[in-house]
PDB file of N, CA and C in Angstrom:
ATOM      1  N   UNK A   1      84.600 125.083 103.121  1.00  0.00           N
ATOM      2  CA  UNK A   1      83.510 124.145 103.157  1.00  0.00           C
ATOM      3  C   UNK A   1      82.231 124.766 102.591  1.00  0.00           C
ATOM      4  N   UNK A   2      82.102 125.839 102.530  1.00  0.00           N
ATOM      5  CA  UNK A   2      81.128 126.680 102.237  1.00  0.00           C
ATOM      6  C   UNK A   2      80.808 126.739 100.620  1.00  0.00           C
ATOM      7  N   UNK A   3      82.076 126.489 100.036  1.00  0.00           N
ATOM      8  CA  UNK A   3      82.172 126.481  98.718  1.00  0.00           C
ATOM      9  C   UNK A   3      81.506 124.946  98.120  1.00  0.00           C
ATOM     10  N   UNK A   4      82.189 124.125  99.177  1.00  0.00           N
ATOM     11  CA  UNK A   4      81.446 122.511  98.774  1.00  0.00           C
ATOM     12  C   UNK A   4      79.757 122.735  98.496  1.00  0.00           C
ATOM     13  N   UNK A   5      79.090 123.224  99.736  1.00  0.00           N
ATOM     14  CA  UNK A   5      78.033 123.226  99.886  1.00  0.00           C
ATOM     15  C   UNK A   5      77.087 124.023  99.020  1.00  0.00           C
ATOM     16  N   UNK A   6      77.546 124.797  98.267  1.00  0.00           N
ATOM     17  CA  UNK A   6      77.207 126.039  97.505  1.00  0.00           C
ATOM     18  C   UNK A   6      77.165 125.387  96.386  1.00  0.00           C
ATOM     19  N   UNK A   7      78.191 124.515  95.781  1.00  0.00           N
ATOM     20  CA  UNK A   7      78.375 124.094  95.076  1.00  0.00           C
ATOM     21  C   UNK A   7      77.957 122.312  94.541  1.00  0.00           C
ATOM     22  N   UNK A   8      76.719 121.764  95.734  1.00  0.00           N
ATOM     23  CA  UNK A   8      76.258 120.343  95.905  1.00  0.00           C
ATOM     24  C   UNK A   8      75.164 120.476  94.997  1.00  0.00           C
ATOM     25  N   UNK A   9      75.107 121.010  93.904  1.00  0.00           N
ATOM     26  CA  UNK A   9      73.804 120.623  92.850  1.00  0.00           C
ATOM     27  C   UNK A   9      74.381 120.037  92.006  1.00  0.00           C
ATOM     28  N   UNK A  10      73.675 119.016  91.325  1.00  0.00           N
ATOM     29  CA  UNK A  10      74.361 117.557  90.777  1.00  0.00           C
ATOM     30  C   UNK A  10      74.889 117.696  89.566  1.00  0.00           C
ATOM     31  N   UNK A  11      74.375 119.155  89.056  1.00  0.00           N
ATOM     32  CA  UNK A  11      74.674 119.503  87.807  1.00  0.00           C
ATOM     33  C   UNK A  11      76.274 119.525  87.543  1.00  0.00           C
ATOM     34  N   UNK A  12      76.413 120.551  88.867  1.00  0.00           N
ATOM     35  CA  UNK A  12      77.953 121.107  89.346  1.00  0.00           C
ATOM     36  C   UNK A  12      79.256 120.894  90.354  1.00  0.00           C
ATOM     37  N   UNK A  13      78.300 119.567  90.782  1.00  0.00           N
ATOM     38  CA  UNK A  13      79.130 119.339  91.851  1.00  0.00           C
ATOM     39  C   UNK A  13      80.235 118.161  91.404  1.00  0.00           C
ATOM     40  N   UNK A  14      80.315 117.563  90.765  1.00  0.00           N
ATOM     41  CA  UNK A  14      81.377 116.899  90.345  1.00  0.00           C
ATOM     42  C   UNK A  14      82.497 117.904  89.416  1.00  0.00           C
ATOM     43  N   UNK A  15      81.696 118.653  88.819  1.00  0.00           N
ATOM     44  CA  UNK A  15      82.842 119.544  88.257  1.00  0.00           C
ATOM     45  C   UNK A  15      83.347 120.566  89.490  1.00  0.00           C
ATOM     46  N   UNK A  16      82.881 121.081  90.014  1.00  0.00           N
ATOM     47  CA  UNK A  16      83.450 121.565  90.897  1.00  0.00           C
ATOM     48  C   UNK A  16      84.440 120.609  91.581  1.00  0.00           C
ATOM     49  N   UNK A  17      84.295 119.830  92.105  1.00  0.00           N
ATOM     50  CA  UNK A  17      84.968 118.472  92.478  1.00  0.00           C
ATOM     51  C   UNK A  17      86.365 118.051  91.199  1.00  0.00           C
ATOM     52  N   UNK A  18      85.963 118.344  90.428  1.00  0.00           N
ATOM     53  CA  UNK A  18      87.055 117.751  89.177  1.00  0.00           C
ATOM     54  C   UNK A  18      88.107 118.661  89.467  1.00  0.00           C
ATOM     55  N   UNK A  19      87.705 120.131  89.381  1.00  0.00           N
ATOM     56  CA  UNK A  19      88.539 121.712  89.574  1.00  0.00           C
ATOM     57  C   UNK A  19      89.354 121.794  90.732  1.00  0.00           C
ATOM     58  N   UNK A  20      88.632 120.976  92.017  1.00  0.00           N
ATOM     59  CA  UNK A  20      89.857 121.510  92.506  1.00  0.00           C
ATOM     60  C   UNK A  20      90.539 120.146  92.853  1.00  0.00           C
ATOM     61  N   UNK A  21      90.462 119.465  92.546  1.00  0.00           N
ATOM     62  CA  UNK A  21      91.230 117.522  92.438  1.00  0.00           C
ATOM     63  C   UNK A  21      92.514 118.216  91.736  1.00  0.00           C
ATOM     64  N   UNK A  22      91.558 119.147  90.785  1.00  0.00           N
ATOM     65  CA  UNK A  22      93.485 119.319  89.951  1.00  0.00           C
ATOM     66  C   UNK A  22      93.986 120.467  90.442  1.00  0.00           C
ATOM     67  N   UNK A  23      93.566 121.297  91.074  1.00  0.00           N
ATOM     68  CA  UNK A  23      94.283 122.619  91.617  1.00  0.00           C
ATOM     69  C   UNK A  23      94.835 122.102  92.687  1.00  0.00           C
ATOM     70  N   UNK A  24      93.910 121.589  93.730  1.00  0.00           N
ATOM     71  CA  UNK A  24      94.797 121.079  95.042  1.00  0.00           C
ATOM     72  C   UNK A  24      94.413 119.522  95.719  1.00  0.00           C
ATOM     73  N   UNK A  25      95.016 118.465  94.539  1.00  0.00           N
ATOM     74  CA  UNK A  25      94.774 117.321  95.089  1.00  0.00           C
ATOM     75  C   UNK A  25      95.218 116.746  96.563  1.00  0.00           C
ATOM     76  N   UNK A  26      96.204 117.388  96.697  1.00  0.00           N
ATOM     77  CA  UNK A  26      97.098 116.457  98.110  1.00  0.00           C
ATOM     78  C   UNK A  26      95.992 117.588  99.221  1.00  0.00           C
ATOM     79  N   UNK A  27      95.769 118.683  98.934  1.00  0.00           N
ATOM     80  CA  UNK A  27      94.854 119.034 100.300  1.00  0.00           C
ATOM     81  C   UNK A  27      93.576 118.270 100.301  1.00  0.00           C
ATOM     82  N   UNK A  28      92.925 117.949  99.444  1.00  0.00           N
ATOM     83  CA  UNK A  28      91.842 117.256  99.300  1.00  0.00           C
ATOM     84  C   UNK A  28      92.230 115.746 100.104  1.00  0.00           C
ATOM     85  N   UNK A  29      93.140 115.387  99.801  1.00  0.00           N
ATOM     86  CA  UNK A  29      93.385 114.008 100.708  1.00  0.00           C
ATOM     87  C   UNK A  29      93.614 114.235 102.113  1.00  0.00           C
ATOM     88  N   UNK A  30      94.796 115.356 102.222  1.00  0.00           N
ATOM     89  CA  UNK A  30      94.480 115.799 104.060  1.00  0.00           C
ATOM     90  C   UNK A  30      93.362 116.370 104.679  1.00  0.00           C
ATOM     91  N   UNK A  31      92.583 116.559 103.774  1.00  0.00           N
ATOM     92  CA  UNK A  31      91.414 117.764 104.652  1.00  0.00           C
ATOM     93  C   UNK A  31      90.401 116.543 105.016  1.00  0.00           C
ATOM     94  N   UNK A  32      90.194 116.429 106.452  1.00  0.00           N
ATOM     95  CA  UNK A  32      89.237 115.689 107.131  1.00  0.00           C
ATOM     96  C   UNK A  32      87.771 116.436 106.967  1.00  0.00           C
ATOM     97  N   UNK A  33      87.841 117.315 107.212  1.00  0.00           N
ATOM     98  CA  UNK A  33      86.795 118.677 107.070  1.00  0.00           C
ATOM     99  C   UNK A  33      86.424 118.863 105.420  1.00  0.00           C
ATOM    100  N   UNK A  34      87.319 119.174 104.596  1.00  0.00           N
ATOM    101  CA  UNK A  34      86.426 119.185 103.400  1.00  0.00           C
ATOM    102  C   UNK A  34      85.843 117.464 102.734  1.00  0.00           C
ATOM    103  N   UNK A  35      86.922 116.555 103.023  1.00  0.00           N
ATOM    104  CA  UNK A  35      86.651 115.459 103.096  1.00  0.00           C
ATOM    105  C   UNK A  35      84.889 115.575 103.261  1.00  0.00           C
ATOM    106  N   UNK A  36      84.899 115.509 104.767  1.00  0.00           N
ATOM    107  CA  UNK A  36      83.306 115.263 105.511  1.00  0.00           C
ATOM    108  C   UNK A  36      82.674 116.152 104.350  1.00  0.00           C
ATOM    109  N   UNK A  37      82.570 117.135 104.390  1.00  0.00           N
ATOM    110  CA  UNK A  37      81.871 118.139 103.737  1.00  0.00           C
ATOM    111  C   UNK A  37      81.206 117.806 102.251  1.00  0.00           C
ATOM    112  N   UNK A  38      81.957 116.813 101.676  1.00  0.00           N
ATOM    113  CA  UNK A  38      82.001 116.239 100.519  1.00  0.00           C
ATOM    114  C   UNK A  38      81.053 115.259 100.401  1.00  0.00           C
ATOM    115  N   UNK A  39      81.554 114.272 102.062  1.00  0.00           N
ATOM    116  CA  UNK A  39      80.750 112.889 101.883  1.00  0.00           C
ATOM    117  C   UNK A  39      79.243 113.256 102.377  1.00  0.00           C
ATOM    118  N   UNK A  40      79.192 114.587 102.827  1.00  0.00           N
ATOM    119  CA  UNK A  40      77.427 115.383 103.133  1.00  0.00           C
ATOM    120  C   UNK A  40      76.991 115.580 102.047  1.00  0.00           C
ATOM    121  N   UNK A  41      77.614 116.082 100.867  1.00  0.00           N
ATOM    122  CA  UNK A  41      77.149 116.796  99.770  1.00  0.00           C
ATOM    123  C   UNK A  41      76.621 115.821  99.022  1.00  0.00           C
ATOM    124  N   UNK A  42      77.373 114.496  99.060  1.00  0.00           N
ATOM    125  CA  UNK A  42      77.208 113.223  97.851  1.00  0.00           C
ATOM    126  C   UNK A  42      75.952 112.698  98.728  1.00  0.00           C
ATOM    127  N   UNK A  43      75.888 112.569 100.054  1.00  0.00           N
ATOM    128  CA  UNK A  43      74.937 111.649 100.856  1.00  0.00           C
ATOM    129  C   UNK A  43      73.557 112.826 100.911  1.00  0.00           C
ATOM    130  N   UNK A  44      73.946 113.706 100.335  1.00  0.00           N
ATOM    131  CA  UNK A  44      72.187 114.889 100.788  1.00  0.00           C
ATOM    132  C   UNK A  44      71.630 114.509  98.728  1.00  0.00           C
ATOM    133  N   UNK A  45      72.366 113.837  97.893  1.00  0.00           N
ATOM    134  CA  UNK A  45      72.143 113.676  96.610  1.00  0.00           C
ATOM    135  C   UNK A  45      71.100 112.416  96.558  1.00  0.00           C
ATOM    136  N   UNK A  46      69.978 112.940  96.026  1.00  0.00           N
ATOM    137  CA  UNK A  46      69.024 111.569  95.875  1.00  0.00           C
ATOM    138  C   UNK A  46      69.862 110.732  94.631  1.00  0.00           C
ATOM    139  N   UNK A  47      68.690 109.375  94.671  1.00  0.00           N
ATOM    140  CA  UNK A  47      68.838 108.616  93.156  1.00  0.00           C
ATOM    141  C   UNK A  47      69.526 109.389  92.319  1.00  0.00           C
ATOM    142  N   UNK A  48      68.578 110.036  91.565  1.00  0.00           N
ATOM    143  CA  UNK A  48      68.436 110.695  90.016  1.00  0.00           C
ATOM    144  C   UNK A  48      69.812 111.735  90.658  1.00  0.00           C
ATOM    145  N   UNK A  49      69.706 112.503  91.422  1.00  0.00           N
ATOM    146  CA  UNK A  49      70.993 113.229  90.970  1.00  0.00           C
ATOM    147  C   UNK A  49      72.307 112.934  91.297  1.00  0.00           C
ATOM    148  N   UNK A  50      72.185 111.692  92.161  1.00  0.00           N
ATOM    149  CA  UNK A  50      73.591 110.984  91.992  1.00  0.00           C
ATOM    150  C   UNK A  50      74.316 110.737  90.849  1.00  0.00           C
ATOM    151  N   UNK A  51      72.921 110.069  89.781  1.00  0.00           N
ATOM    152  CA  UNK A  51      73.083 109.205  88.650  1.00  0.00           C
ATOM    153  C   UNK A  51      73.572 110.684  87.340  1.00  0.00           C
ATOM    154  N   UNK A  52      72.654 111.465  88.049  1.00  0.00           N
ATOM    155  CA  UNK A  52      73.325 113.001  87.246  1.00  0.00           C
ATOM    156  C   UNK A  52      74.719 113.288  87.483  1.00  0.00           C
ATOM    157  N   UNK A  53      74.709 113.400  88.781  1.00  0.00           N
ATOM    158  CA  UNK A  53      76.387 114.052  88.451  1.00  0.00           C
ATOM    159  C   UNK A  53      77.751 112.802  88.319  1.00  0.00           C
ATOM    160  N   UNK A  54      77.033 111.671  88.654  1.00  0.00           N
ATOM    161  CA  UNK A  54      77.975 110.446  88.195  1.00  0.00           C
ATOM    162  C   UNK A  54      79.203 110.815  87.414  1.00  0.00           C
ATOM    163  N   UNK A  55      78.936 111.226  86.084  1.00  0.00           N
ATOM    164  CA  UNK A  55      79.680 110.819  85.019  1.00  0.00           C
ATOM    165  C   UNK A  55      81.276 112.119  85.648  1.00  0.00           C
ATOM    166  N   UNK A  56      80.707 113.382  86.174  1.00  0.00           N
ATOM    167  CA  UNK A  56      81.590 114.146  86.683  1.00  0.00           C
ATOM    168  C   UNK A  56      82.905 113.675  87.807  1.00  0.00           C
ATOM    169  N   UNK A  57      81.831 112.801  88.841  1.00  0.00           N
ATOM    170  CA  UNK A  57      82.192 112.567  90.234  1.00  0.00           C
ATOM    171  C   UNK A  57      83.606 111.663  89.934  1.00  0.00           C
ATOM    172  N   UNK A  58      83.420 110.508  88.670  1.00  0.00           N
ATOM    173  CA  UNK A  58      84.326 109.557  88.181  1.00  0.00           C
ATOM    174  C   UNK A  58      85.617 110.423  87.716  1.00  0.00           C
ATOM    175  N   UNK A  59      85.204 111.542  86.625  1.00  0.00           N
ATOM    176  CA  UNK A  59      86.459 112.246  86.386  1.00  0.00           C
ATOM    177  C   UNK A  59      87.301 112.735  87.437  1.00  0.00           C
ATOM    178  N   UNK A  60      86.457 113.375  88.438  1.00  0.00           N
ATOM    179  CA  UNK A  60      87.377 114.367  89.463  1.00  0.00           C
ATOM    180  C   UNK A  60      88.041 113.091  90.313  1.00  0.00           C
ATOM    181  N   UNK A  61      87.116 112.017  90.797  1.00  0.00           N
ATOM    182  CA  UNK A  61      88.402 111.458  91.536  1.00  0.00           C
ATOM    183  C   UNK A  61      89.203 110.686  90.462  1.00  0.00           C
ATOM    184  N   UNK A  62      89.321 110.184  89.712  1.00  0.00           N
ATOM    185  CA  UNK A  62      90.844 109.527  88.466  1.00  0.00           C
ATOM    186  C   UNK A  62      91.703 110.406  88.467  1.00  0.00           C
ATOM    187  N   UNK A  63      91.610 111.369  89.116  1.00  0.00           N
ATOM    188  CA  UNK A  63      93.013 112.652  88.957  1.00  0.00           C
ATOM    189  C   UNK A  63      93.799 111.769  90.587  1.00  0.00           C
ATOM    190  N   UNK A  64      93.141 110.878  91.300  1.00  0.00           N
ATOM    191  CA  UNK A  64      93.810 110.775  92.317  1.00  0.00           C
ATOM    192  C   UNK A  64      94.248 109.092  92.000  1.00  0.00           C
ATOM    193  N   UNK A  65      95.459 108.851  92.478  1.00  0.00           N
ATOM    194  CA  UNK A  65      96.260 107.431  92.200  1.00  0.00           C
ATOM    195  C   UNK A  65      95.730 106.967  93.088  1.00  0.00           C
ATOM    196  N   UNK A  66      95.757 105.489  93.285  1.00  0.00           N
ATOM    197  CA  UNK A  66      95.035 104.314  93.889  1.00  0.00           C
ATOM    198  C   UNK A  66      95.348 104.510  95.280  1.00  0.00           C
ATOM    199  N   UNK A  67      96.433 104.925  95.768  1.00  0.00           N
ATOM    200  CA  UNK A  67      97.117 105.157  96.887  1.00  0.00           C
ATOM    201  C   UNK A  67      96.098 106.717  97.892  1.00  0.00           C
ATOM    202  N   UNK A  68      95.921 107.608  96.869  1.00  0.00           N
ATOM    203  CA  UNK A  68      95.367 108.996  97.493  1.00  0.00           C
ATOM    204  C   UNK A  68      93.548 108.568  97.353  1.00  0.00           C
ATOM    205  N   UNK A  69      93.234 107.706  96.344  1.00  0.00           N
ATOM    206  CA  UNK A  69      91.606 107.340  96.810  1.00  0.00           C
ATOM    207  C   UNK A  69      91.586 106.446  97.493  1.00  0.00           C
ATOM    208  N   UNK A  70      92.530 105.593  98.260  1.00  0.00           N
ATOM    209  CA  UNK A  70      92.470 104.787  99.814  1.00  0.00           C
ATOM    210  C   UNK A  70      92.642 105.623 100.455  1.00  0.00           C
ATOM    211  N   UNK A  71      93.259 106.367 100.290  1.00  0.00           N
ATOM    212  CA  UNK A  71      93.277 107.719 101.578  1.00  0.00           C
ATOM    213  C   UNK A  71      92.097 108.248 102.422  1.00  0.00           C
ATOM    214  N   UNK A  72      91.374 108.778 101.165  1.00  0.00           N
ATOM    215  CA  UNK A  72      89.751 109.350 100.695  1.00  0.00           C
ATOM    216  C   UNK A  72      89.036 108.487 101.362  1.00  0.00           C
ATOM    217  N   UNK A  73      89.014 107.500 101.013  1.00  0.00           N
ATOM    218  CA  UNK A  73      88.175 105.672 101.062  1.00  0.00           C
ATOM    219  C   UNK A  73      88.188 105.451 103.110  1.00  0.00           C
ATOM    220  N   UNK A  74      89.474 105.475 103.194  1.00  0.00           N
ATOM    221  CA  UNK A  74      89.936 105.566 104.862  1.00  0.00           C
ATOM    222  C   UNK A  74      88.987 106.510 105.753  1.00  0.00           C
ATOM    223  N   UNK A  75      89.329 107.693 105.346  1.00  0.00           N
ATOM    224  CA  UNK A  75      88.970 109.041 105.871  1.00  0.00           C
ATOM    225  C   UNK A  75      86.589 108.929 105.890  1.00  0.00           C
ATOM    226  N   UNK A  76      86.406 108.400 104.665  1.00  0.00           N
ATOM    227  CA  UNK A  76      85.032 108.444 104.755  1.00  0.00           C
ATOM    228  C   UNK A  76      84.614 107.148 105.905  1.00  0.00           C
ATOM    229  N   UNK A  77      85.672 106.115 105.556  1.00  0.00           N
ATOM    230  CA  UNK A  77      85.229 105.286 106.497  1.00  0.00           C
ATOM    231  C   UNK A  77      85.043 105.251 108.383  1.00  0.00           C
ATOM    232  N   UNK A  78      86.041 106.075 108.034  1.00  0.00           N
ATOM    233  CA  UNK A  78      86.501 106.317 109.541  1.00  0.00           C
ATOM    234  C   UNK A  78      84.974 107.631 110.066  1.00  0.00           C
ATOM    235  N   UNK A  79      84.590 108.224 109.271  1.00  0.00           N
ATOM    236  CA  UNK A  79      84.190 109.396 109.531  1.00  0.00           C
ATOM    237  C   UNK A  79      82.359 108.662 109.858  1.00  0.00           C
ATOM    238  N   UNK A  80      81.829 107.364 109.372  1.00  0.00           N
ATOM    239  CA  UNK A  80      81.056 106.625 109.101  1.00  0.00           C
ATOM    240  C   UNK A  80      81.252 105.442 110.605  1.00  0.00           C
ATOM    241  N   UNK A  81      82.215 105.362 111.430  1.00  0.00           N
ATOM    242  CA  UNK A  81      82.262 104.425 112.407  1.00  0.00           C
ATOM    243  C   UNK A  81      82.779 103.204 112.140  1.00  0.00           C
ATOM    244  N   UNK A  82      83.051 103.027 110.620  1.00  0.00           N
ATOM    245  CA  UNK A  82      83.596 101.317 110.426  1.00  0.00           C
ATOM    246  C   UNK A  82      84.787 101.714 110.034  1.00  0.00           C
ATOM    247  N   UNK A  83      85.231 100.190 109.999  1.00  0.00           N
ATOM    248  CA  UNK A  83      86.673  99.643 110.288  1.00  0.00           C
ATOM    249  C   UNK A  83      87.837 100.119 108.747  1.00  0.00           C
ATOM    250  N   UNK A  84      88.637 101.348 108.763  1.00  0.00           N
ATOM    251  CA  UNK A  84      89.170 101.331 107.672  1.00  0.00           C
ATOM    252  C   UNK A  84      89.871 100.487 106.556  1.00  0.00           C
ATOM    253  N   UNK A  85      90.321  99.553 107.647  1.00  0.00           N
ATOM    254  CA  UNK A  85      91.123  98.268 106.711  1.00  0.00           C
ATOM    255  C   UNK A  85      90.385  97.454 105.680  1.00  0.00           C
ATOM    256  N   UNK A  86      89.356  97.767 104.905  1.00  0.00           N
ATOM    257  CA  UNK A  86      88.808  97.081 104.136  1.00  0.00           C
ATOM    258  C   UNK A  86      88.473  98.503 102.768  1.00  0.00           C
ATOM    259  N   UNK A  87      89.566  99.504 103.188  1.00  0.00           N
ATOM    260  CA  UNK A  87      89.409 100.847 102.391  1.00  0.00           C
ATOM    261  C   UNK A  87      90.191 100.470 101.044  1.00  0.00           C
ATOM    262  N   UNK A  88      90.121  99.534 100.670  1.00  0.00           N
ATOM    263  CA  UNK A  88      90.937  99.235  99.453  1.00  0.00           C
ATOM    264  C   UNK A  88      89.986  98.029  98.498  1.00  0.00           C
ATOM    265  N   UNK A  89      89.420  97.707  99.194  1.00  0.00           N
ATOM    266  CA  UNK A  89      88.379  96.536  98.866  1.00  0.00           C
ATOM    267  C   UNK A  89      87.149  97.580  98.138  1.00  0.00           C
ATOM    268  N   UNK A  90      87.055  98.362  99.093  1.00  0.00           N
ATOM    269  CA  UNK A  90      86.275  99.547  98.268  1.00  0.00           C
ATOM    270  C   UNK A  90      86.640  99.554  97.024  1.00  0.00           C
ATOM    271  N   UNK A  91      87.659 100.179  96.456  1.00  0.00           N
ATOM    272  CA  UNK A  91      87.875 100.675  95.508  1.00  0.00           C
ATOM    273  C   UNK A  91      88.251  99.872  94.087  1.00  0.00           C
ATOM    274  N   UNK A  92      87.636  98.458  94.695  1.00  0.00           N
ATOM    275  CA  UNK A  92      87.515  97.373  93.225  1.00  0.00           C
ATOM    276  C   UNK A  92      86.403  97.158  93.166  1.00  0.00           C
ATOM    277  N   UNK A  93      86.505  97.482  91.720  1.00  0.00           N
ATOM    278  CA  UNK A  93      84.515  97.171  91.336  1.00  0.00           C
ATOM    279  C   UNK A  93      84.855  95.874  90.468  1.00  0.00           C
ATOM    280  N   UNK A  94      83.946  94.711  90.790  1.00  0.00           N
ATOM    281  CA  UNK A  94      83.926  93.790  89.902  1.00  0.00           C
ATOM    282  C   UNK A  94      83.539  93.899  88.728  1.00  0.00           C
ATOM    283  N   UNK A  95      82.157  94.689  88.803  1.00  0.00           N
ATOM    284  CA  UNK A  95      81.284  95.189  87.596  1.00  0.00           C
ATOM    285  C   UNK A  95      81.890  96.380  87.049  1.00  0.00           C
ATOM    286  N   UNK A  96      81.451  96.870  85.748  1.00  0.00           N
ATOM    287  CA  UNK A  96      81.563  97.841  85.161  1.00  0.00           C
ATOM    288  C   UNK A  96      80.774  99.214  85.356  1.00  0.00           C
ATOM    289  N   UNK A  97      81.519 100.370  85.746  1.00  0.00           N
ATOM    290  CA  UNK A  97      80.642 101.353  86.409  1.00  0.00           C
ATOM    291  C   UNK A  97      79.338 101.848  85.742  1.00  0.00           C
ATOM    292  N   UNK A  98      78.973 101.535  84.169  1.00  0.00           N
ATOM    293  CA  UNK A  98      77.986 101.624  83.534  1.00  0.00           C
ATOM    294  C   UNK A  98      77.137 100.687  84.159  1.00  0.00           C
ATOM    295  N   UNK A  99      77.199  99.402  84.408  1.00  0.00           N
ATOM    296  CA  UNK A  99      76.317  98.628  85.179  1.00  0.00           C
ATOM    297  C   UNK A  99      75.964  98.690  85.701  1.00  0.00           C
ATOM    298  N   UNK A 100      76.723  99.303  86.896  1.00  0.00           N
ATOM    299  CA  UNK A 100      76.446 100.201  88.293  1.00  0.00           C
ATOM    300  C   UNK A 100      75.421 101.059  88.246  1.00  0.00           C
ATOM    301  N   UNK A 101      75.711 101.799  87.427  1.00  0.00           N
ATOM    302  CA  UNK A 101      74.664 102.960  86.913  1.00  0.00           C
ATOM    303  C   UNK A 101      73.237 102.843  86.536  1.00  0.00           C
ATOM    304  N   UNK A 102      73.437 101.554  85.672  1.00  0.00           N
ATOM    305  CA  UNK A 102      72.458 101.314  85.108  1.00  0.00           C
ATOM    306  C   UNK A 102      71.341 100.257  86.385  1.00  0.00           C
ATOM    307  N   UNK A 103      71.600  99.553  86.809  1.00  0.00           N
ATOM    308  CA  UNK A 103      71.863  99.119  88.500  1.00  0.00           C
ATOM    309  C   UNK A 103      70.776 100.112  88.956  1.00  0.00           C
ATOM    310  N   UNK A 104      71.557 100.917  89.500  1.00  0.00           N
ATOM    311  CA  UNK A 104      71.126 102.103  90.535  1.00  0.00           C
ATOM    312  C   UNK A 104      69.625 103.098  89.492  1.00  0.00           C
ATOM    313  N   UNK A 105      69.498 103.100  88.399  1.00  0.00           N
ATOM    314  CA  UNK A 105      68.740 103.836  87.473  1.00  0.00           C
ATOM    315  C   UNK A 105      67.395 102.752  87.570  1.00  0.00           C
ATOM    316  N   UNK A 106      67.803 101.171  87.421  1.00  0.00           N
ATOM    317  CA  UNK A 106      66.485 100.261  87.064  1.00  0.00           C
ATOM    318  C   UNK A 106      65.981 100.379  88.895  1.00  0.00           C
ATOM    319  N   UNK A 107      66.777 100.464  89.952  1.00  0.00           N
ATOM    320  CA  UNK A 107      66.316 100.382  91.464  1.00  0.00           C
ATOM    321  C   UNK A 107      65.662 101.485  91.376  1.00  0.00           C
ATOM    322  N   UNK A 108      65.960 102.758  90.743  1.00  0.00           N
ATOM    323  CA  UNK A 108      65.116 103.707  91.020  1.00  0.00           C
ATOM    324  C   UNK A 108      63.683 103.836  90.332  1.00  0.00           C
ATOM    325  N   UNK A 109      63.833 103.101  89.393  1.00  0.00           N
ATOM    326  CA  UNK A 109      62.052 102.846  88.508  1.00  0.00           C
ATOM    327  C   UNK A 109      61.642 101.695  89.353  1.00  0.00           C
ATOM    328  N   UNK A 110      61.871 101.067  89.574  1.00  0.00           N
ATOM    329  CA  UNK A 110      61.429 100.008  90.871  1.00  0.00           C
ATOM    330  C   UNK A 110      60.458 100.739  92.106  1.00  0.00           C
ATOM    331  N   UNK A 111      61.818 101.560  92.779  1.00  0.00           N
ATOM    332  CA  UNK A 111      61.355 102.330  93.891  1.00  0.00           C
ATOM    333  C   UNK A 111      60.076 103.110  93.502  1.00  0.00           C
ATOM    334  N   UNK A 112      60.073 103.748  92.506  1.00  0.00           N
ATOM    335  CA  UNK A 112      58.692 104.758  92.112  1.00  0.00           C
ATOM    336  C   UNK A 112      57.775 103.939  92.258  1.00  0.00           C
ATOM    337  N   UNK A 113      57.699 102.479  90.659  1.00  0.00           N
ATOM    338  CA  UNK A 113      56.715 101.787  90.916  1.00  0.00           C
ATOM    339  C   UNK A 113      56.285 100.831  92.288  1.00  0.00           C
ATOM    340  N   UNK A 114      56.998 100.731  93.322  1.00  0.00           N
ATOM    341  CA  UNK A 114      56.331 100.029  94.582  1.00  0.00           C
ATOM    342  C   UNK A 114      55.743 101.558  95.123  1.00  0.00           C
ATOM    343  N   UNK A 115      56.175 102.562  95.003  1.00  0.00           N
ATOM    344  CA  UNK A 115      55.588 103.799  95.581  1.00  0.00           C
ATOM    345  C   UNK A 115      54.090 104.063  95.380  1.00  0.00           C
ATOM    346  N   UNK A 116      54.359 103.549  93.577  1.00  0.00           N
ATOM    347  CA  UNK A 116      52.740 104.042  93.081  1.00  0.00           C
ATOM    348  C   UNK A 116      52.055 102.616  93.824  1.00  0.00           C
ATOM    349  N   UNK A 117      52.370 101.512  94.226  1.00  0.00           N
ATOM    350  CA  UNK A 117      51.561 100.672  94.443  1.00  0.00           C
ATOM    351  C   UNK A 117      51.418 100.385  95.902  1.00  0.00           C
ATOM    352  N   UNK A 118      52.098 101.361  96.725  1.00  0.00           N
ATOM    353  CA  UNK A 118      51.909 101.930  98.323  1.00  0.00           C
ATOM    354  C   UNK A 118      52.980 100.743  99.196  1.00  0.00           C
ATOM    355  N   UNK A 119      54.184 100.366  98.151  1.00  0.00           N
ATOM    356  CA  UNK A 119      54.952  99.273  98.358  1.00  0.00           C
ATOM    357  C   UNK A 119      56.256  99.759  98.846  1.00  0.00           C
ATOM    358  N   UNK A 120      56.684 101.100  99.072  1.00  0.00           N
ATOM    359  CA  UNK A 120      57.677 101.383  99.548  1.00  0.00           C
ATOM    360  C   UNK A 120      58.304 100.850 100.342  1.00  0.00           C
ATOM    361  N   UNK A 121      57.372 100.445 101.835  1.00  0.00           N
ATOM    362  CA  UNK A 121      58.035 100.135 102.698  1.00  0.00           C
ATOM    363  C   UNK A 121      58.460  98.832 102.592  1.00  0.00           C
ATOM    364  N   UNK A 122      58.130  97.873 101.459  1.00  0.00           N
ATOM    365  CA  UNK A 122      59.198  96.589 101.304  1.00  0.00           C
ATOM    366  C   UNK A 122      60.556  96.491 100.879  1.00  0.00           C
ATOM    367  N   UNK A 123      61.016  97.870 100.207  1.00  0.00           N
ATOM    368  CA  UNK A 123      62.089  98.318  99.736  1.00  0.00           C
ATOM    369  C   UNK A 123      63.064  98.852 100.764  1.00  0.00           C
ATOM    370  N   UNK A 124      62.695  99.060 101.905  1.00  0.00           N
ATOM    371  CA  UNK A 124      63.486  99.365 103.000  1.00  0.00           C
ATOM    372  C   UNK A 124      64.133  98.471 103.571  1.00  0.00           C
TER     373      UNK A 124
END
């Protein structure tokens, strides 16, 4: 776990993430613990460096079949207090993950500008 955490800068953390998807995918699906460790690393990632290590985060999990990212999907849910059975619903995006991106990039020039205009707290 130590290695996750060492390794949560947005630059590197999806590649790190890609490396070991392919060295040791099936432990990555049993490990509850690196699991968690993972969903800390992605959840301590602001905006901007989510949107940074994005393009990585997509490669490392496509090494896992639809079956082992419900697994993943389960395990975060469960680890979060809600109900796993909707861990598959997750993992269909209607939109296109560039949209998404692009999405999450225009919310974050949003967020600045209500900031500069002392508007944050309507964004909450």
């Amino acid at each position: 776990m130590r290695a996750v955490r060492a390794s949560a800068l947005p630059r590197v953390l999806g590649d790190f993430l890609a490396g070991l998807c392919a060295l040791a995918r099936a432990e990555v699906v049993r490990s509850e613990g690196l699991v968690a460790a993972l969903d800390e690393a992605l959840s301590e990632l602001g905006r901007e460096d989510f949107l940074l290590a994005l393009p990585s985060l997509r490669l490392a999990f496509s090494y896992f079949p639809p079956v082992e990212r419900e697994a993943i999907a389960r395990l975060v849910l469960r680890r979060h207090g809600a109900d796993d059975v909707g861990a598959r619903d997750l993992l269909r995006l209607e939109v296109g993950v560039d949209e998404v991106a692009r999405g999450l990039a225009w919310e974050g020039r949003v967020a600045r500008l209500a900031a500069r205009f002392g508007l944050e707290d309507a964004l909450r």
